[in-house]
C-alpha atoms as a PDB file:
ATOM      1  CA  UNK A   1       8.242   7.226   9.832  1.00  0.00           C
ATOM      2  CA  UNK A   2      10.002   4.764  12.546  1.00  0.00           C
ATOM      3  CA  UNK A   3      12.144   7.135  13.170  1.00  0.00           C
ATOM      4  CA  UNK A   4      10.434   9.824  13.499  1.00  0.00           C
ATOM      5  CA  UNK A   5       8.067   7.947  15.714  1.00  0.00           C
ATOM      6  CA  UNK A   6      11.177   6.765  17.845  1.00  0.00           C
ATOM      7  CA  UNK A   7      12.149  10.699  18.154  1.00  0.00           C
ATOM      8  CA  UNK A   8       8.650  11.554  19.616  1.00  0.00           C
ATOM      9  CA  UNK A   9       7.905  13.679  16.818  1.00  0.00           C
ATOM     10  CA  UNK A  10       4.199  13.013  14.543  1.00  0.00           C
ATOM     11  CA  UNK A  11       5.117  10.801  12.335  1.00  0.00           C
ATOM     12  CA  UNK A  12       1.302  10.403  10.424  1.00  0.00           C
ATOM     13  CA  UNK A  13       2.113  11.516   7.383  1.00  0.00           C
ATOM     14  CA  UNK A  14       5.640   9.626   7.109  1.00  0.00           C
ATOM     15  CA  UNK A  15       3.688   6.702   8.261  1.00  0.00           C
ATOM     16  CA  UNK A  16       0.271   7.452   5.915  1.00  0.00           C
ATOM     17  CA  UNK A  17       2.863   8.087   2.987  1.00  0.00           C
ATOM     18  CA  UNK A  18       4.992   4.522   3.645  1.00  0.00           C
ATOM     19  CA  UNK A  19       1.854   2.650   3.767  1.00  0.00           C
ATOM     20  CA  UNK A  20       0.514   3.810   0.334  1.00  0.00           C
ATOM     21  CA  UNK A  21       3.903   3.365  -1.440  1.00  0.00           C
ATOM     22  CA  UNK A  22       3.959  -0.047  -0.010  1.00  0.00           C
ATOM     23  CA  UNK A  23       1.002  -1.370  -0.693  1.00  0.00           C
ATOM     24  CA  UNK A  24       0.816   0.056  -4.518  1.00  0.00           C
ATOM     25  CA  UNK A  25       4.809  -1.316  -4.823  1.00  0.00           C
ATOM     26  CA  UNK A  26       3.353  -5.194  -3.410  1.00  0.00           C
ATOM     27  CA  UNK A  27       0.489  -5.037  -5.849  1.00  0.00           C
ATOM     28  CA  UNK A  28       2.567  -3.778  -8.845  1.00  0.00           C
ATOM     29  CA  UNK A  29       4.921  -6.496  -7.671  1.00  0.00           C
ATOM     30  CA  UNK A  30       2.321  -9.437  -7.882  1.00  0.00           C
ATOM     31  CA  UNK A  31       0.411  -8.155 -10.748  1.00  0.00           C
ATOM     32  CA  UNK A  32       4.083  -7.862 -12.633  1.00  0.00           C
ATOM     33  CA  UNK A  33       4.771 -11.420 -11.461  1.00  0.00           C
ATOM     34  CA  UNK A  34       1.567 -12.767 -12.304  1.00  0.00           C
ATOM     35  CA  UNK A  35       1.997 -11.143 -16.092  1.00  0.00           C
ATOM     36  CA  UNK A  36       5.478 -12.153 -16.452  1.00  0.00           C
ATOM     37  CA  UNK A  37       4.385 -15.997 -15.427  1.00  0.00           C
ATOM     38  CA  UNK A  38       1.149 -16.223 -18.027  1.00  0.00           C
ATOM     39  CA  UNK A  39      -0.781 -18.837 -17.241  1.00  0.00           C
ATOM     40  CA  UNK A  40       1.724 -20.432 -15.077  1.00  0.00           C
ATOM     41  CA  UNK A  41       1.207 -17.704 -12.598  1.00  0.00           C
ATOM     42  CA  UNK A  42      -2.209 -19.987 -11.384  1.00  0.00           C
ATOM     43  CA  UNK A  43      -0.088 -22.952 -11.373  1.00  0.00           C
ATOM     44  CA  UNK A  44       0.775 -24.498  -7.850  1.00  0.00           C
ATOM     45  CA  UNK A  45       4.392 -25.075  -8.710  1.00  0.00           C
ATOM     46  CA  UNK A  46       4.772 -21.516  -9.166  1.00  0.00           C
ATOM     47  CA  UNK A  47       1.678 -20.412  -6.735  1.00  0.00           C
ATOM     48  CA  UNK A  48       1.831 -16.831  -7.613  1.00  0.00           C
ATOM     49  CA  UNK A  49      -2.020 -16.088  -7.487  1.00  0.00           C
ATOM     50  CA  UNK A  50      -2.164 -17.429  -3.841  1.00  0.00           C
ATOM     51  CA  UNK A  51      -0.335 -14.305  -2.949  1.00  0.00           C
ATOM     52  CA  UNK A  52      -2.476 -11.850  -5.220  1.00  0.00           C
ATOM     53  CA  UNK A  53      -5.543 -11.644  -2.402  1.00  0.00           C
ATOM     54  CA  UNK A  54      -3.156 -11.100   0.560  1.00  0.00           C
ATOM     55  CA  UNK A  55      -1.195  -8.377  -1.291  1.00  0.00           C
ATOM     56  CA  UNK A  56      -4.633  -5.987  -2.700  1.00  0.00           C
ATOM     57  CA  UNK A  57      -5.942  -6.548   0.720  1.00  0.00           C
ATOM     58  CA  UNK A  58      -2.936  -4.092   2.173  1.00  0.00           C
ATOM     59  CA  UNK A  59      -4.825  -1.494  -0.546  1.00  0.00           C
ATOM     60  CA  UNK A  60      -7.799  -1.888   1.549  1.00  0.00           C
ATOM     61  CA  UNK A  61      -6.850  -2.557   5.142  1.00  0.00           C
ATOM     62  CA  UNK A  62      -6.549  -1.371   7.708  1.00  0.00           C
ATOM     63  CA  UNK A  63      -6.950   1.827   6.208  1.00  0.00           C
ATOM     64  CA  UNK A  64      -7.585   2.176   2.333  1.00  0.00           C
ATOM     65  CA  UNK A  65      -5.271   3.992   0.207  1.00  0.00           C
ATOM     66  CA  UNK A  66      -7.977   6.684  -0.520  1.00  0.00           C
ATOM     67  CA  UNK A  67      -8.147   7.564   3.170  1.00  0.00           C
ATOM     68  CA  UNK A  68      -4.389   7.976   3.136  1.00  0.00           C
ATOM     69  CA  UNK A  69      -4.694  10.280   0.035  1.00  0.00           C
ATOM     70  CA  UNK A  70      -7.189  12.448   2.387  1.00  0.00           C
ATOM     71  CA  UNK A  71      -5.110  12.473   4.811  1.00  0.00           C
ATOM     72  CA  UNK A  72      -1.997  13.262   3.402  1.00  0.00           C
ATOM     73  CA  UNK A  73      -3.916  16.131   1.254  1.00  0.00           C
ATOM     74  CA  UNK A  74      -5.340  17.708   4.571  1.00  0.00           C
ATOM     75  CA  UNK A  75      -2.648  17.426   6.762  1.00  0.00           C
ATOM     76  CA  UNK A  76      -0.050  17.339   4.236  1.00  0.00           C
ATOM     77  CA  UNK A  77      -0.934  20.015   1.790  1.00  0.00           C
ATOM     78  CA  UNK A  78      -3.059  21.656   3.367  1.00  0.00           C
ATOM     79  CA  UNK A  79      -6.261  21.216   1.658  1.00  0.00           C
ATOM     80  CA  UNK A  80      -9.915  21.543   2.909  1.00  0.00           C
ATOM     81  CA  UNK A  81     -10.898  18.166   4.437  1.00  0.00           C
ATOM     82  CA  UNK A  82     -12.615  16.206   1.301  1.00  0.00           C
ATOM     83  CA  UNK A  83     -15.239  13.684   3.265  1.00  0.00           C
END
């Protein structure tokens, strides 16, 4: 998408695409980590939860992951828009 951008071509859906792999990678990530850890995952030595809340919020903002979905399914694959 960066590069794309950098090249002066549209990089939306590159970008749209990055951001929802991202963000559901970071949450698998902490979720995984916070599973793995048990209870310890709440504990302050390993202060795993403190990152749960920063990590969903990248689901939600600036743009939520559903609103990528529409956009990659309009502009992407050409479907009728769905909002």
């Amino acid at each position: 998408a960066a590069d794309r951008f950098d090249s002066g071509e549209d990089a939306g859906a590159h970008a749209n695409m990055a951001k929802l792999l991202a963000s559901r990678a970071a949450v698998a990530a902490v979720e995984a980590a916070l599973q793995t850890h048990g209870g310890y995952g709440f504990d302050r030595d390993y202060d795993i939860v403190t990152l749960w809340p920063m990590i969903r919020l990248l689901e939600i903002a600036p743009i939520n992951n559903e609103m990528l979905l529409n956009y990659v399914g309009e502009h992407v694959l050409g479907l009728p828009k769905s909002y």
